[in-house]
Protein backbone atom coordinates (compact mmCIF):
# COMPACT_ATOMS: atom_id res chain seq x y z
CA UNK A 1 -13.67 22.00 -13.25
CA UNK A 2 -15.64 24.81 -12.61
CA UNK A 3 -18.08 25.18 -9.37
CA UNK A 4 -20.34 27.57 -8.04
CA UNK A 5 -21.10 28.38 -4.14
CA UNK A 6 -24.82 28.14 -3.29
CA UNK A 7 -26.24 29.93 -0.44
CA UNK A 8 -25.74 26.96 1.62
CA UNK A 9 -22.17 26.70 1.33
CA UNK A 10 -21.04 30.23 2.01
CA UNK A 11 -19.00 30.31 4.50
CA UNK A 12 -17.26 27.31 3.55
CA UNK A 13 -13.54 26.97 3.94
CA UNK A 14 -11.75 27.05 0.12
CA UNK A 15 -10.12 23.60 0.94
CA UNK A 16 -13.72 21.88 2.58
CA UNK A 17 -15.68 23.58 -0.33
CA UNK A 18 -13.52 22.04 -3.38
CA UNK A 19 -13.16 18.98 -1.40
CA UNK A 20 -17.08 18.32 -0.67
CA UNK A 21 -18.11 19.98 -4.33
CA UNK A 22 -15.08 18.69 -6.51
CA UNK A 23 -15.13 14.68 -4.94
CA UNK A 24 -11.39 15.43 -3.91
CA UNK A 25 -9.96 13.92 -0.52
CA UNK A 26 -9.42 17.23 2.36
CA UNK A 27 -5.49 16.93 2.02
CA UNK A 28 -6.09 16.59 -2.24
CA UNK A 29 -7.79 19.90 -1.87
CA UNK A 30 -5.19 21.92 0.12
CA UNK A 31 -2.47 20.30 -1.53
CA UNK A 32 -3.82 22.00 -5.22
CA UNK A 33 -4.73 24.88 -3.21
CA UNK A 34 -1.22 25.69 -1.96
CA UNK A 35 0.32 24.78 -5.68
CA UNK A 36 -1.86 27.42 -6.97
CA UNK A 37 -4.56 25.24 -9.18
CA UNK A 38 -7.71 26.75 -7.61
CA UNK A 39 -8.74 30.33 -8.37
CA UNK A 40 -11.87 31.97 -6.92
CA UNK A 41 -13.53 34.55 -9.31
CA UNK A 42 -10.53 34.59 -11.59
CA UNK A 43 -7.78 35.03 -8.79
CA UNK A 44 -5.34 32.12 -7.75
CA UNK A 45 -6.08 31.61 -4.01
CA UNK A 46 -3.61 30.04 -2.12
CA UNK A 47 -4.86 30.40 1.30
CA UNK A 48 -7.00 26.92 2.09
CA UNK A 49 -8.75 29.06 5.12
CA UNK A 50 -10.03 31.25 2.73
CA UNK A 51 -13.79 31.43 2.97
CA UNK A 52 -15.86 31.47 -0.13
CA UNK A 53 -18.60 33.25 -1.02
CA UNK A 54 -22.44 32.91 -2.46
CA UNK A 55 -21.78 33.50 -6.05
CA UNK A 56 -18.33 32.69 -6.39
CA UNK A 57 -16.58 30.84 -9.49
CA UNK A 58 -14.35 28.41 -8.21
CA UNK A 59 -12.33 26.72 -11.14
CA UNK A 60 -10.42 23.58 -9.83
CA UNK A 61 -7.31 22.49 -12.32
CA UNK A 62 -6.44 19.05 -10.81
CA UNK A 63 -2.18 17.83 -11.99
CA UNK A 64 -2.14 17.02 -15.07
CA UNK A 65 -1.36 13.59 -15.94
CA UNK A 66 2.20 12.57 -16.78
CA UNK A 67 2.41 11.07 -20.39
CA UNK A 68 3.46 7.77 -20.38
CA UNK A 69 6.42 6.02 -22.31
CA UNK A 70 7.21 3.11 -21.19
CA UNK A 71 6.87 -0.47 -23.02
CA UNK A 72 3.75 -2.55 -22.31
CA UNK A 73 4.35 -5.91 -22.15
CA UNK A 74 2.36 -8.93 -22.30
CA UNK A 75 3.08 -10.88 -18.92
CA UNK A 76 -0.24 -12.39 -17.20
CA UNK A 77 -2.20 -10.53 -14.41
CA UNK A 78 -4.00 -12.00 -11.40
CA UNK A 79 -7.03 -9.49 -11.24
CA UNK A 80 -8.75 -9.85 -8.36
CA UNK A 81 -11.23 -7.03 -8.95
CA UNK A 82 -11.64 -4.29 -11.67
CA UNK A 83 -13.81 -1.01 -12.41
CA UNK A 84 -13.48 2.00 -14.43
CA UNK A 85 -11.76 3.81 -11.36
CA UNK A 86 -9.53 1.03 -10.13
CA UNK A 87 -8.06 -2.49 -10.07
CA UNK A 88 -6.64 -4.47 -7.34
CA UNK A 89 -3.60 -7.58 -8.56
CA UNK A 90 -2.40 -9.97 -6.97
CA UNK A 91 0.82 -9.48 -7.50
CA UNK A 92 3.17 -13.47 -7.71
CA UNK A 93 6.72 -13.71 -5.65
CA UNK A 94 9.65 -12.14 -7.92
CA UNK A 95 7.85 -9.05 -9.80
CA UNK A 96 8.85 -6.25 -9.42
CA UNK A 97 6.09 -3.36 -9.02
CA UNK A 98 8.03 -0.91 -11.01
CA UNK A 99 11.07 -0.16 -13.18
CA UNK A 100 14.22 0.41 -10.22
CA UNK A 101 17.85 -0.07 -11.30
CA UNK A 102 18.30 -4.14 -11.97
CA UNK A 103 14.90 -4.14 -12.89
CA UNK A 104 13.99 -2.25 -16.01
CA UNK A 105 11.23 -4.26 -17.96
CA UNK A 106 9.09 -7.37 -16.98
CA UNK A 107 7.80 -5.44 -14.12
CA UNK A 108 3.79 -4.95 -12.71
CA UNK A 109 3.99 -1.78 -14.12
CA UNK A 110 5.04 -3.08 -18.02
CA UNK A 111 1.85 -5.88 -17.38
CA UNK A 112 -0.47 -3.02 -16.08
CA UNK A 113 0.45 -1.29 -19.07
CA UNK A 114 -0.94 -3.84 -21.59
CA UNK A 115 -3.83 -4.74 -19.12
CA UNK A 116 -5.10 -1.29 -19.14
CA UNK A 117 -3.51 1.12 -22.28
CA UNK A 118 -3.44 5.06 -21.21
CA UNK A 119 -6.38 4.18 -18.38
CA UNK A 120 -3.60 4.55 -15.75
CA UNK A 121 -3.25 7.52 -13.17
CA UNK A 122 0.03 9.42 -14.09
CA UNK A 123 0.41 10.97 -10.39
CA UNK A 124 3.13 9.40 -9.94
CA UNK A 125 4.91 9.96 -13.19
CA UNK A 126 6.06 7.67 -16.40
CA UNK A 127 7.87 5.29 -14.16
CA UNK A 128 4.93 4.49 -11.84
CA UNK A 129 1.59 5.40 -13.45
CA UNK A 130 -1.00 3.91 -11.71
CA UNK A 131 1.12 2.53 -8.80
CA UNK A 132 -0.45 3.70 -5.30
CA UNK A 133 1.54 1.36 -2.93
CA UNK A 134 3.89 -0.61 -3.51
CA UNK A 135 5.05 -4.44 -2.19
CA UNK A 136 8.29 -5.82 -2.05
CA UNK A 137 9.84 -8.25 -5.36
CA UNK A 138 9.58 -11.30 -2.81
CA UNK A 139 6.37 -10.61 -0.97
CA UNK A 140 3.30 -11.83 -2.74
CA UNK A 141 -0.24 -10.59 -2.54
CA UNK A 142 -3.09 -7.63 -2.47
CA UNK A 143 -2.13 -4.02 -4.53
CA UNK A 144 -4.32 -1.38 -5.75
CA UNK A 145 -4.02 0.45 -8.51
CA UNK A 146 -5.55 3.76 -9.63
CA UNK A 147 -6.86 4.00 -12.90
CA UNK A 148 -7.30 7.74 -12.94
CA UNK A 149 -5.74 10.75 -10.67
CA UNK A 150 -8.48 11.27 -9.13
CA UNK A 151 -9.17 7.49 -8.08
CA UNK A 152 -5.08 7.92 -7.12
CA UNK A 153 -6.03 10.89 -4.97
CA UNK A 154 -8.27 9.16 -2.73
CA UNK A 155 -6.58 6.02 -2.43
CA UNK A 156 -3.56 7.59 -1.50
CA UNK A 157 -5.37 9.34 0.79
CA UNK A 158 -6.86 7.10 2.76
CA UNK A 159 -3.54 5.01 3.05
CA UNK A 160 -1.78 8.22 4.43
CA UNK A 161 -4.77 8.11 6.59
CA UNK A 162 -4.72 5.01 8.04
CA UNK A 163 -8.49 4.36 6.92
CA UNK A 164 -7.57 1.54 4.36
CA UNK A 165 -6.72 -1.71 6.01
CA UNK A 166 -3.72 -3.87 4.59
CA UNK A 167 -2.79 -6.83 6.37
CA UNK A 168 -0.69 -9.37 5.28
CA UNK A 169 0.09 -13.05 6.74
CA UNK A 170 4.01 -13.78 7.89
CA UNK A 171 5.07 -16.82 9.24
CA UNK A 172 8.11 -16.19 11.61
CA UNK A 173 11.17 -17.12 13.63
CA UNK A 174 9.89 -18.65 17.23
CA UNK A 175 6.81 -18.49 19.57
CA UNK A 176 5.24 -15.61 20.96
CA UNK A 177 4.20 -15.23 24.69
CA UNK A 178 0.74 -13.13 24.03
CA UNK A 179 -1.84 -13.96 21.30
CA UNK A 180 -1.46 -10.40 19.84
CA UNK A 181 0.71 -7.47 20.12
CA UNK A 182 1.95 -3.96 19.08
CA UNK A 183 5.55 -2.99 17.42
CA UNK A 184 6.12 0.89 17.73
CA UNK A 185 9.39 1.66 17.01
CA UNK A 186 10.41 4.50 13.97
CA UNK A 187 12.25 3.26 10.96
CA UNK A 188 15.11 4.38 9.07
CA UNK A 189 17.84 3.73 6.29
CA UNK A 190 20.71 1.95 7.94
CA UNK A 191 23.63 4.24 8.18
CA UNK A 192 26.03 1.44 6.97
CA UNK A 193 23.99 -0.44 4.16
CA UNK A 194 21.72 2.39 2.38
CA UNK A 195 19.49 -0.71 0.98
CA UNK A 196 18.57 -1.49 4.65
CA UNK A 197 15.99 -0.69 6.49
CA UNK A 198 16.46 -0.62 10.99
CA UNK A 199 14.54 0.86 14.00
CA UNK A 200 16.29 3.93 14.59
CA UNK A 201 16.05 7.00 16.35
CA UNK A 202 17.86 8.69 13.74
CA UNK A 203 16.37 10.34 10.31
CA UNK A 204 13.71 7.61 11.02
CA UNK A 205 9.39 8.26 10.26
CA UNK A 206 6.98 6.55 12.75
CA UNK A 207 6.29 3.03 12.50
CA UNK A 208 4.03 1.05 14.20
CA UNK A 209 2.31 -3.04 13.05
CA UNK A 210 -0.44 -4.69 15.06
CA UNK A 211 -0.13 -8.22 15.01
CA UNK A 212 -2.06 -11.60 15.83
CA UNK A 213 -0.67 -14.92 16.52
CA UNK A 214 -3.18 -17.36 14.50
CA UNK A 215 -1.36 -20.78 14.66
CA UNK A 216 1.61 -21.98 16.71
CA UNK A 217 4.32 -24.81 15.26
CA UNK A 218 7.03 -26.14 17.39
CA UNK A 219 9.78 -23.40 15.95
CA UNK A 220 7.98 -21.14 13.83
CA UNK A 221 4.40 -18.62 14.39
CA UNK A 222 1.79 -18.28 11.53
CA UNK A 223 0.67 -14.03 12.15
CA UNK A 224 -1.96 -11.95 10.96
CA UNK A 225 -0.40 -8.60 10.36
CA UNK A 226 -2.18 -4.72 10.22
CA UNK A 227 -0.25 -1.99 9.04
CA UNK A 228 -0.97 1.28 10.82
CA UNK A 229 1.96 3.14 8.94
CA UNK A 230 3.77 1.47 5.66
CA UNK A 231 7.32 2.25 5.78
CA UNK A 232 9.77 -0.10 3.54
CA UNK A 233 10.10 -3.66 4.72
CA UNK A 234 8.22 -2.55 8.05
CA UNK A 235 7.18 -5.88 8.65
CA UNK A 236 10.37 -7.66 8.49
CA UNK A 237 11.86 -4.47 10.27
CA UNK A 238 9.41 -4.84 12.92
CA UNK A 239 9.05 -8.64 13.41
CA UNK A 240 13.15 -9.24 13.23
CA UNK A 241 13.64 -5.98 15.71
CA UNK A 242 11.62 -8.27 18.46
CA UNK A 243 13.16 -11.42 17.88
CA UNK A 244 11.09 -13.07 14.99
CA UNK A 245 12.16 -12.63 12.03
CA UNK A 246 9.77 -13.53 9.00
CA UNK A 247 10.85 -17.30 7.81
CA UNK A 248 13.03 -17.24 4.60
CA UNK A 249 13.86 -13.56 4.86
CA UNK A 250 17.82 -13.26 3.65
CA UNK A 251 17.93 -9.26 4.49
CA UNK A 252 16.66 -8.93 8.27
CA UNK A 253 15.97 -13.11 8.77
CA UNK A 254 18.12 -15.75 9.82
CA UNK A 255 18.79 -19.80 8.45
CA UNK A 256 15.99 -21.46 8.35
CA UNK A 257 15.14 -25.36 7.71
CA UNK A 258 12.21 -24.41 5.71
CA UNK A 259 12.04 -24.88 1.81
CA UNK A 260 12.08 -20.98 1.53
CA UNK A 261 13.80 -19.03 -1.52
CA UNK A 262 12.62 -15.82 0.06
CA UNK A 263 10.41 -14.47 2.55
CA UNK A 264 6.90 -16.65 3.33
CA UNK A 265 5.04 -12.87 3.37
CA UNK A 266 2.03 -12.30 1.71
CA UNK A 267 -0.63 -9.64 1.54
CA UNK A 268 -3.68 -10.71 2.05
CA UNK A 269 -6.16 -8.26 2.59
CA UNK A 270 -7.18 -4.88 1.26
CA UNK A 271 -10.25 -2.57 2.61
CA UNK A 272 -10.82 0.83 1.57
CA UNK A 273 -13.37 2.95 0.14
CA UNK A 274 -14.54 2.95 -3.08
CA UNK A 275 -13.56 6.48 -4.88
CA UNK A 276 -16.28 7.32 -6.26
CA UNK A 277 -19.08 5.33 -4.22
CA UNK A 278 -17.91 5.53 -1.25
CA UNK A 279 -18.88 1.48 -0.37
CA UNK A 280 -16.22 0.04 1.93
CA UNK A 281 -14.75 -2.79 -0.33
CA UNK A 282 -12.63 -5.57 1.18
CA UNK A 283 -10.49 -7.72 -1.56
CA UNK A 284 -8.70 -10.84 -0.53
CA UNK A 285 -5.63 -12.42 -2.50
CA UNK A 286 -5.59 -16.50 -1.95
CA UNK A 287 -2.52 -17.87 -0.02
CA UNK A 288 0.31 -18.71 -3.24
CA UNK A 289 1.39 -22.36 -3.14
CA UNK A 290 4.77 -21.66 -1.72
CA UNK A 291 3.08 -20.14 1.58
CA UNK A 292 0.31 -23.08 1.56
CA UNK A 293 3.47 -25.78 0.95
CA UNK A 294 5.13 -24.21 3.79
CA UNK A 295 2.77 -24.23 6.24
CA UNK A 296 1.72 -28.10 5.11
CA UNK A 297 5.48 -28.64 5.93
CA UNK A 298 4.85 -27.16 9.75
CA UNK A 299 1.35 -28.58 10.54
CA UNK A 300 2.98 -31.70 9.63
CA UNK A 301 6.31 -31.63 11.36
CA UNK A 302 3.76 -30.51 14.28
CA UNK A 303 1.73 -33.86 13.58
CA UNK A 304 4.47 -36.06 13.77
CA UNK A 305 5.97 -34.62 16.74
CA UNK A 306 2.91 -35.39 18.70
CA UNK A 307 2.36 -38.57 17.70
CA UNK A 308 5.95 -39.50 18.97
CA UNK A 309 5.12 -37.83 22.43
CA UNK A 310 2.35 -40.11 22.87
């Protein structure tokens, strides 16, 4: 990609200039800046301070996508919307986004793979192409997906932003004594079970989960939860770290009475900004039967209850 600086722009920082010209994200820009894929008149420049010049040739060489090799195969998609830069799933309870040991084939990214042919971003390499979040195997709902780097680029962006929205829906352990609240607390690997996730103080990254209390039950609490940071399992870190565990969770939960296989946690919302419009899009994923079943199960436990106090 080759660009010019008009009269206008000189002046311009290197990293603002390939960012507002090129259609990159700020942090995109340096980041190809400081690997050395932006030259100004010929020279590499790796200094994103650098101020261009009217006149200059600025040639932009964004990463070059990773071939991909692994097996499409044909397992059934929930698309919930789809352009030429993106797609958003809506991903069922037991898939697996992409291939980890245990879980080499059958996965979202094997499905995405016949879905969309080579129109995936390869960012993230042959294991992940397209893949710009990720979801846990038990936790249902909302993902995007990047059909080209430079869709990736933004969307990635604007999750390590904080400018796209997720929120998901949890019901949990007990009953809460404000409608809404705020978990900060960091989170790290366990230092006795590597596959665990705790609040710790100790190799841990900022945390933090807004959450709303929607609907009581006599035991349990339907939330609305808003990521602000998304670290692994922050949700069930978060909600079991203040005493309310997400139902049906067998890593950070406890027993429940509720016809749960695994946790009742699903994404449910997604806003961000469209790559390459720039319209703020908001895509919704409709509650999976086992979360509607389950709450049917409280409302009418809650029901019943009542009737046999009166």
């Amino acid at each position: 990609m080759k660009l010019t600086v008009t009269d206008e722009l000189a002046g311009t920082r290197l990293d603002a200039f390939v960012s507002l010209q090129g259609g990159f994200s700020r942090s995109a820009a340096q980041k190809m800046i400081e690997a050395g894929a932006v030259s100004v008149c010929g020279n590499a420049v790796t200094e994103k301070k650098h101020k261009v010049k009217a006149g200059d040739e600025v040639e932009v060489t964004p990463p070059e996508s990773v071939p991909l090799d692994m097996a499409p195969a044909d397992i059934p998609l929930s698309v919930l919307y789809e352009d030429s830069d993106l797609l958003v799933v809506d991903k069922p309870v037991g898939m697996v986004v992409h291939p980890a040991p245990g879980n080499y084939s059958d996965t979202l990214v094997n499905a995405l793979l016949a879905h969309c042919g080579d129109s995936l971003s390869g960012i993230n390499g042959v294991i992940r192409p397209g893949i710009v979040h990720r979801i846990d195997k038990d936790t249902s709902g909302v993902l995007l997906v990047a059909k080209n780097d430079k869709a990736h680029l933004s969307l990635a962006e604007q999750i390590k932003e904080h400018t796209a929205r997720r929120e998901y829906l949890a019901v949990v352990h007990g009953r809460f004594n404000a409608p809404e609240g705020t978990v900060n607390a960091p989170i790290g690997r366990r230092r006795t079970d590597r596959k665990k996730m705790a609040v710790t103080a100790v190799n841990s990254k900022p945390a933090v989960t807004h959450y709303e209390v929607l609907e009581t039950f006599d035991k349990y609490s339907l939330i609305l939860c808003r990521l602000e940071t998304g670290r692994t399992h922050q949700i069930r870190v978060h909600m079991a770290h203040i005493g309310h565990p997400v139902a049906g969770d067998k890593q950070y939960g406890r027993t429940t009475d509720l016809p749960l296989s695994h946790q009742c946690l699903h994404a449910v919302r997604i806003t961000f900004r469209h790559p390459s419009t720039g319209r703020e899009m908001t895509v919704e994923a409709p509650l999976p039967d086992y979360f509607t079943e389950t709450l049917g199960v409280l409302r009418k436990e809650d029901a019943d209850g009542k009737t046999e106090a009166q």
